[in-house]
N, C-alpha and C. Protein backbone atom coordinates (compact mmCIF):
# COMPACT_ATOMS: atom_id res chain seq x y z
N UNK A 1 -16.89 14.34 14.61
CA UNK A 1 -15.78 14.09 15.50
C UNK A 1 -15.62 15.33 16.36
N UNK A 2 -16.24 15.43 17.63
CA UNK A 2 -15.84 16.26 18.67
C UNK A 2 -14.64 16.99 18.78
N UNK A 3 -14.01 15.99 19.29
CA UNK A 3 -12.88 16.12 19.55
C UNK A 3 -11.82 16.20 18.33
N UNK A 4 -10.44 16.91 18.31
CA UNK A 4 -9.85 16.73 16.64
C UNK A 4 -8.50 16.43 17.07
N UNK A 5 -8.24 15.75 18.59
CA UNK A 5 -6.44 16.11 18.91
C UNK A 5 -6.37 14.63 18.32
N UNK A 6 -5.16 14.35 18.65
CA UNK A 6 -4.37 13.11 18.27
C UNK A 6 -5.16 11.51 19.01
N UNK A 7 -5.61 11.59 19.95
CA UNK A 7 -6.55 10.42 20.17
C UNK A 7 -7.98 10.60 19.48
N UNK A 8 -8.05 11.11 19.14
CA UNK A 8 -9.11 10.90 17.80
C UNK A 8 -8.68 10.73 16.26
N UNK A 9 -7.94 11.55 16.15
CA UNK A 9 -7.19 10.83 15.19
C UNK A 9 -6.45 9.50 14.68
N UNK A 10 -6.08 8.83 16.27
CA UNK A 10 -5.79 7.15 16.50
C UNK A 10 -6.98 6.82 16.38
N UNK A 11 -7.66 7.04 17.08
CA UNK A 11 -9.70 5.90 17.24
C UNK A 11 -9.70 5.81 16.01
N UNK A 12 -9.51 6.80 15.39
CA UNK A 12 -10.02 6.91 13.46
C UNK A 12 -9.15 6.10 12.70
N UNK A 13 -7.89 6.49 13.14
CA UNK A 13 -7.31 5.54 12.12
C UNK A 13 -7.38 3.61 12.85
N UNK A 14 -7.33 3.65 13.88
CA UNK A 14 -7.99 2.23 14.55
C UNK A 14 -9.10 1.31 13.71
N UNK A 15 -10.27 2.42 13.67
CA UNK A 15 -11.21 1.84 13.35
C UNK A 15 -11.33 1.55 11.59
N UNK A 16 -10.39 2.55 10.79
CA UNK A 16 -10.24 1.85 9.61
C UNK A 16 -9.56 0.82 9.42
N UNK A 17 -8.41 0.52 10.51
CA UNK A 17 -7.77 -0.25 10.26
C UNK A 17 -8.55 -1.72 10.66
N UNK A 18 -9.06 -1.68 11.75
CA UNK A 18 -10.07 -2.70 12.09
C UNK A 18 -10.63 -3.34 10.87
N UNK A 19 -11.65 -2.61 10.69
CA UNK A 19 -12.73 -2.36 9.20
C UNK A 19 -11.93 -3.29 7.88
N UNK A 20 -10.59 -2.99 8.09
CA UNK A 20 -9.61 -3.23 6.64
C UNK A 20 -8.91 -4.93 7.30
N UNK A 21 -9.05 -5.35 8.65
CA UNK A 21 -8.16 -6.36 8.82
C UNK A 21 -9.19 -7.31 8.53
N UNK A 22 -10.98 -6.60 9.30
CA UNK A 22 -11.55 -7.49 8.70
C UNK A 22 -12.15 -8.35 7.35
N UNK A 23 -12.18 -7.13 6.66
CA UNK A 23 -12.26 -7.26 4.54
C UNK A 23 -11.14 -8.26 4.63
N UNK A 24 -10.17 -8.02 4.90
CA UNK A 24 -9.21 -8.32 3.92
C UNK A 24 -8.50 -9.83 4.07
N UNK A 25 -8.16 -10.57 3.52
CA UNK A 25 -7.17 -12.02 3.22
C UNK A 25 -5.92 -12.03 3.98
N UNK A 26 -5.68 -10.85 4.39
CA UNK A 26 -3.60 -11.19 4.41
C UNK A 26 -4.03 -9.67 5.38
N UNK A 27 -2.47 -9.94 5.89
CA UNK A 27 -2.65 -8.76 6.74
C UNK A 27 -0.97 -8.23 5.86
N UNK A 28 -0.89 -6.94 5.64
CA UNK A 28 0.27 -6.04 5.20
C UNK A 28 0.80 -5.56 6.54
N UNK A 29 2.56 -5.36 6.56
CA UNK A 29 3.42 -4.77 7.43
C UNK A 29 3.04 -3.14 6.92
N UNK A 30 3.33 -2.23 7.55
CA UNK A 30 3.34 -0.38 7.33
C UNK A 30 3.93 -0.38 6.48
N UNK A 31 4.80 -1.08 6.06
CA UNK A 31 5.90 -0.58 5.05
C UNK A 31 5.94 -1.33 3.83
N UNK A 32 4.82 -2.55 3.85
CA UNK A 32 4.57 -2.93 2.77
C UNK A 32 3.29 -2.14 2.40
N UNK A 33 2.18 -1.93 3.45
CA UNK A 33 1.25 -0.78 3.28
C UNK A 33 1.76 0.31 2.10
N UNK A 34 2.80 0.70 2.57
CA UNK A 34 2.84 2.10 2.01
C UNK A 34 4.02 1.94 0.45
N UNK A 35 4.49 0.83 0.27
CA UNK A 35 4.88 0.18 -0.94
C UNK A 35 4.12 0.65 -1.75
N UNK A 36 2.90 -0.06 -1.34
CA UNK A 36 1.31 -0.55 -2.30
C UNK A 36 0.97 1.11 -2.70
N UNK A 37 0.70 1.57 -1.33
CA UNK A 37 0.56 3.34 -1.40
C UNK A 37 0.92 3.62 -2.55
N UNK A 38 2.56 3.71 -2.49
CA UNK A 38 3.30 4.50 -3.81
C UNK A 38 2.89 3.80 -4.56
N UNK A 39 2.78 2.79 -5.24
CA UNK A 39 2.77 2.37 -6.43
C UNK A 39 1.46 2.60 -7.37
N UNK A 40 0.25 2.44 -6.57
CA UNK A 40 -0.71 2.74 -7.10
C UNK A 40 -1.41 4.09 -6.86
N UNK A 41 -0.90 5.11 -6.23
CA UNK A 41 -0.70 6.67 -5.85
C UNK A 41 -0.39 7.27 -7.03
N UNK A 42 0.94 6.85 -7.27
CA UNK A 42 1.99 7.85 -8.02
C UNK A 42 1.96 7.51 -9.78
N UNK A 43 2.11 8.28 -10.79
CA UNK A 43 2.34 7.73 -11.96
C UNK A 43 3.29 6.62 -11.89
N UNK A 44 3.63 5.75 -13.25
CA UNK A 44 4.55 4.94 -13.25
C UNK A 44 5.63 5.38 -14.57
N UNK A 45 6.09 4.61 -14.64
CA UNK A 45 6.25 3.23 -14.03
C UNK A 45 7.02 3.03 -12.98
N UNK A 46 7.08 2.29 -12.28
CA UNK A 46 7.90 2.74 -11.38
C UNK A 46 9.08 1.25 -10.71
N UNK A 47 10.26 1.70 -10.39
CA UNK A 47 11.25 0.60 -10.20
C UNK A 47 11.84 0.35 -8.76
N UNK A 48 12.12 -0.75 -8.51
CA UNK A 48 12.80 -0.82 -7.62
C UNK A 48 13.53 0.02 -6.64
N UNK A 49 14.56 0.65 -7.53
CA UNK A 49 15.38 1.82 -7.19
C UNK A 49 14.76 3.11 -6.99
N UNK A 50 13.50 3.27 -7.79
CA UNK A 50 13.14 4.32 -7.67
C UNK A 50 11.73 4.78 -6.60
N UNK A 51 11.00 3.66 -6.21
CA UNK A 51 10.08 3.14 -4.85
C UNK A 51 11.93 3.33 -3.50
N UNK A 52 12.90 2.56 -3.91
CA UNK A 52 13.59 2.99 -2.48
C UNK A 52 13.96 4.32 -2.23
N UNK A 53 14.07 4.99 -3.31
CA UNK A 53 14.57 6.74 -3.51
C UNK A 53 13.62 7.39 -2.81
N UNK A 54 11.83 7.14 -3.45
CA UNK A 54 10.73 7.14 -2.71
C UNK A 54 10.33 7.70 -1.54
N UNK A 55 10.75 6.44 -0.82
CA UNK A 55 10.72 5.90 0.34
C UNK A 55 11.94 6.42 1.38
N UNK A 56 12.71 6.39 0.70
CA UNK A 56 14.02 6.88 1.82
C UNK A 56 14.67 5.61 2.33
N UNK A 57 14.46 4.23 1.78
CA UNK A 57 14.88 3.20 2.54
C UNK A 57 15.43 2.34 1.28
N UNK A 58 16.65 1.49 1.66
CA UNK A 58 17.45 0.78 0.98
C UNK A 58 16.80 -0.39 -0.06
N UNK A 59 17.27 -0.63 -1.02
CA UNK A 59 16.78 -1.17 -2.13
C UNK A 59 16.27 -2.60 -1.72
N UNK A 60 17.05 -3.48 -0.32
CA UNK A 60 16.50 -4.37 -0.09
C UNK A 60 15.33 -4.68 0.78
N UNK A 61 15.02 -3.85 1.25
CA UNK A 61 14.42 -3.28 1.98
C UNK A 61 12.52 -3.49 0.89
N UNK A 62 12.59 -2.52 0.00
CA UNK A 62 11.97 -2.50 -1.27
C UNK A 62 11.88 -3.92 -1.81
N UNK A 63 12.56 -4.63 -2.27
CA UNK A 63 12.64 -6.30 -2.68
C UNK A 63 12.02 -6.95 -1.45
N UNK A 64 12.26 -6.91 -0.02
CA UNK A 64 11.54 -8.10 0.44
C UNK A 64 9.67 -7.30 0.55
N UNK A 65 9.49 -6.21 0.71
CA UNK A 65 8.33 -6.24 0.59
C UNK A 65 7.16 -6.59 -0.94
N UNK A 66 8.42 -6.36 -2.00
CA UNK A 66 7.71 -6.18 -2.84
C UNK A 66 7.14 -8.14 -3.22
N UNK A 67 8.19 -8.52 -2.41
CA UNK A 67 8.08 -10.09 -2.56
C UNK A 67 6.55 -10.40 -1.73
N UNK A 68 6.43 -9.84 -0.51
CA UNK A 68 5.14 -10.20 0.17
C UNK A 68 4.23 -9.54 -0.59
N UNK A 69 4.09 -8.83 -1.18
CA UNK A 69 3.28 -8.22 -2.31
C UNK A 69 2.71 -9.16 -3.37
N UNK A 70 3.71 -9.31 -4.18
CA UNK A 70 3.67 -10.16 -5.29
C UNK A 70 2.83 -11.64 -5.05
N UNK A 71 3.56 -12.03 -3.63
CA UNK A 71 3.06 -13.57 -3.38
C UNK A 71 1.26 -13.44 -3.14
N UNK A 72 1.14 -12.24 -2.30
CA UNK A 72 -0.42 -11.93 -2.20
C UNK A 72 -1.30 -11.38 -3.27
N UNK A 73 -0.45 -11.20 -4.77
CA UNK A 73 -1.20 -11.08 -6.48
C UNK A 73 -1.45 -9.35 -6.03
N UNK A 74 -0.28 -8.87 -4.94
CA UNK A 74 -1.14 -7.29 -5.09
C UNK A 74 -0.08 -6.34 -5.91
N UNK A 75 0.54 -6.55 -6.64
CA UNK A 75 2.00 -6.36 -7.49
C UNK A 75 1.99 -7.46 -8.24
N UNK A 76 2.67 -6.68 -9.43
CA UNK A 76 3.82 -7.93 -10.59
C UNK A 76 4.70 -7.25 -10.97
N UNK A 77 5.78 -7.86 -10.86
CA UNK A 77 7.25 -7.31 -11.36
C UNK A 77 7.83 -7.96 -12.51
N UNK A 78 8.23 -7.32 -13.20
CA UNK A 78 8.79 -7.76 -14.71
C UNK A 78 9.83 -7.06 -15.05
N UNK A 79 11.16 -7.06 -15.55
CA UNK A 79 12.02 -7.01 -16.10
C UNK A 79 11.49 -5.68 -17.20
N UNK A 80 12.82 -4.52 -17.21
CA UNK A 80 12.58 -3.30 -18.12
C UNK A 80 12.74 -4.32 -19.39
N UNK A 81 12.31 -4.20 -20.24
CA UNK A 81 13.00 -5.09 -21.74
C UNK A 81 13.77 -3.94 -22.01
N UNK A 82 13.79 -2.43 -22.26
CA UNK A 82 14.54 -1.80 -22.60
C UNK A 82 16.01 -1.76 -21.68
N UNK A 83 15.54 -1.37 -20.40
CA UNK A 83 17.10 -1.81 -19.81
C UNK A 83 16.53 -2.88 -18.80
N UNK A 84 17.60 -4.13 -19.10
CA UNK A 84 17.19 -5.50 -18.24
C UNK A 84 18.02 -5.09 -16.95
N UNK A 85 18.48 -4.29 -16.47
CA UNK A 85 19.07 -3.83 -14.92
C UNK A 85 17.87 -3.66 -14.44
N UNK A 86 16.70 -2.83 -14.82
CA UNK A 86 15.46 -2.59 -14.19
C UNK A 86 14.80 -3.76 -13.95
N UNK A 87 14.18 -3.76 -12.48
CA UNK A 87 12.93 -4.48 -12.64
C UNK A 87 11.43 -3.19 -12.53
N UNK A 88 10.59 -3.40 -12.84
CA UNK A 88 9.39 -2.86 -12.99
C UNK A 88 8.16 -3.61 -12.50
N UNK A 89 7.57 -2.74 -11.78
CA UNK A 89 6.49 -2.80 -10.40
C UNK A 89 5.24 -2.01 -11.57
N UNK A 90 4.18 -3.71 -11.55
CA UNK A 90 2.73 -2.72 -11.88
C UNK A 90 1.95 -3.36 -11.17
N UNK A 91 0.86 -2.63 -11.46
CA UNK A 91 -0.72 -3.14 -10.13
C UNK A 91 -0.68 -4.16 -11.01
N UNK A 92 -1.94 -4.46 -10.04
CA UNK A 92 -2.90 -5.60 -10.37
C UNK A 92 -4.04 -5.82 -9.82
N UNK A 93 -5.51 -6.54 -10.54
CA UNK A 93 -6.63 -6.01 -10.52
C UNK A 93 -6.80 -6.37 -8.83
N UNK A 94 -6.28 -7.29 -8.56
CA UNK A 94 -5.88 -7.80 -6.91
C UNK A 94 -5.90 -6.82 -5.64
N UNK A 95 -4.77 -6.54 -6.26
CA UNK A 95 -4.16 -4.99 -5.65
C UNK A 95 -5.14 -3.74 -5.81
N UNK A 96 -5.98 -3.15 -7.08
CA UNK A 96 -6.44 -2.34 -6.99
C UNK A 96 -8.35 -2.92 -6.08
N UNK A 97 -8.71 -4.11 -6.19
CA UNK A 97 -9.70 -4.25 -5.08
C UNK A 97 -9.23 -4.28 -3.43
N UNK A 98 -7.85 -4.74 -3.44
CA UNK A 98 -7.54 -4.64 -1.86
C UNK A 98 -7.80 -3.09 -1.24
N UNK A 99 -7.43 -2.27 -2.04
CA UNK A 99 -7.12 -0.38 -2.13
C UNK A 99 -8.43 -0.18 -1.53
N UNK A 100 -9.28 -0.52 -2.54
CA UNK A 100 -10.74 0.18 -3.36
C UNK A 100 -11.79 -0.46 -1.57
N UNK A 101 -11.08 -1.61 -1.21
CA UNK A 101 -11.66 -1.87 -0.16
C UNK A 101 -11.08 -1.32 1.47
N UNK A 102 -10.13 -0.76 1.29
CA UNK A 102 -9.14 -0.08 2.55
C UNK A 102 -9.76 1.59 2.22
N UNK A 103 -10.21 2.34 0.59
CA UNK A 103 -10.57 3.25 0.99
C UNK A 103 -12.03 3.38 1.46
N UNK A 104 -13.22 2.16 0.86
CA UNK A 104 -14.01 1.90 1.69
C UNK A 104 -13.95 1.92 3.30
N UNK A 105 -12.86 1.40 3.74
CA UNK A 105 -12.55 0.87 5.37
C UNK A 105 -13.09 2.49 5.80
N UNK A 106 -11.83 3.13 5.11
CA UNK A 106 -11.85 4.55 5.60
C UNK A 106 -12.43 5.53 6.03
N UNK A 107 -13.41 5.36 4.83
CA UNK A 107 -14.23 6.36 4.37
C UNK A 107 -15.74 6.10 5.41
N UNK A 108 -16.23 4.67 5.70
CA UNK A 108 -16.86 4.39 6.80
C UNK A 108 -16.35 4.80 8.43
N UNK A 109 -15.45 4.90 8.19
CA UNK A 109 -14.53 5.10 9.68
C UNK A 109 -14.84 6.70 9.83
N UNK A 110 -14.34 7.32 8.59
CA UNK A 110 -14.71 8.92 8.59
C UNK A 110 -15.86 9.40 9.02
N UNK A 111 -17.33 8.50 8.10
CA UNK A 111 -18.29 9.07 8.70
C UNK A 111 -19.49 8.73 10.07
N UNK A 112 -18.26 8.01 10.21
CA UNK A 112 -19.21 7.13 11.93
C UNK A 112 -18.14 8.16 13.15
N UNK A 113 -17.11 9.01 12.72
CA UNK A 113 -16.42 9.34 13.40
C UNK A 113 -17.31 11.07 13.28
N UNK A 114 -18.14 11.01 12.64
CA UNK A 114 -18.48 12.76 12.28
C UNK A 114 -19.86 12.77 13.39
């Protein structure tokens, strides 16, 4: 990559994103993107309340994405049994091939960009 300012840095992230609309089944909003991010990023377990703390954005906010999540098998949410106020967010094998194929996207994007 020649060049290193901020329009190369868009082409790059463009072209993974390209790369990733074409792999992929469903297309994700940024902010369900980066849901997925945290969840399979960060240790767990991790909750509702604590993905919006996260995030910086309101708990419902967190619920409707986690719903477009879930419906696409890339999340499952289940109830804390210890405290039933919690709900609890884990992967799924779904979710970790959607990833495994977006860091593929990437990682091709990186080296066609070098």
């Amino acid at each position: 990559m020649a060049e290193r300012g901020p329009l190369a840095v868009i082409g790059f992230f463009r072209a993974a994103m390209e790369a990733t609309v074409r792999r992929s089944r469903g297309d994700l909003t940024a902010r369900q993107l980066a849901v997925l991010l945290t969840v399979y990023s960060g240790g767990g377990p991790h909750t509702v309340r604590g993905l919006a703390a996260e995030l910086g954005v309101a708990k419902p906010v967190i619920t409707r994405a986690l719903s477009a999540l879930e419906r696409g098998e890339l999340i499952r949410r289940r109830r804390d049994e210890t405290d039933r106020r919690n709900v609890l967010v884990q992967r799924t094998v779904k979710g970790s091939v959607f990833l495994n194929d977006l860091a593929e996207a990437i990682k091709d994007a990186w080296a066609a960009a070098l």
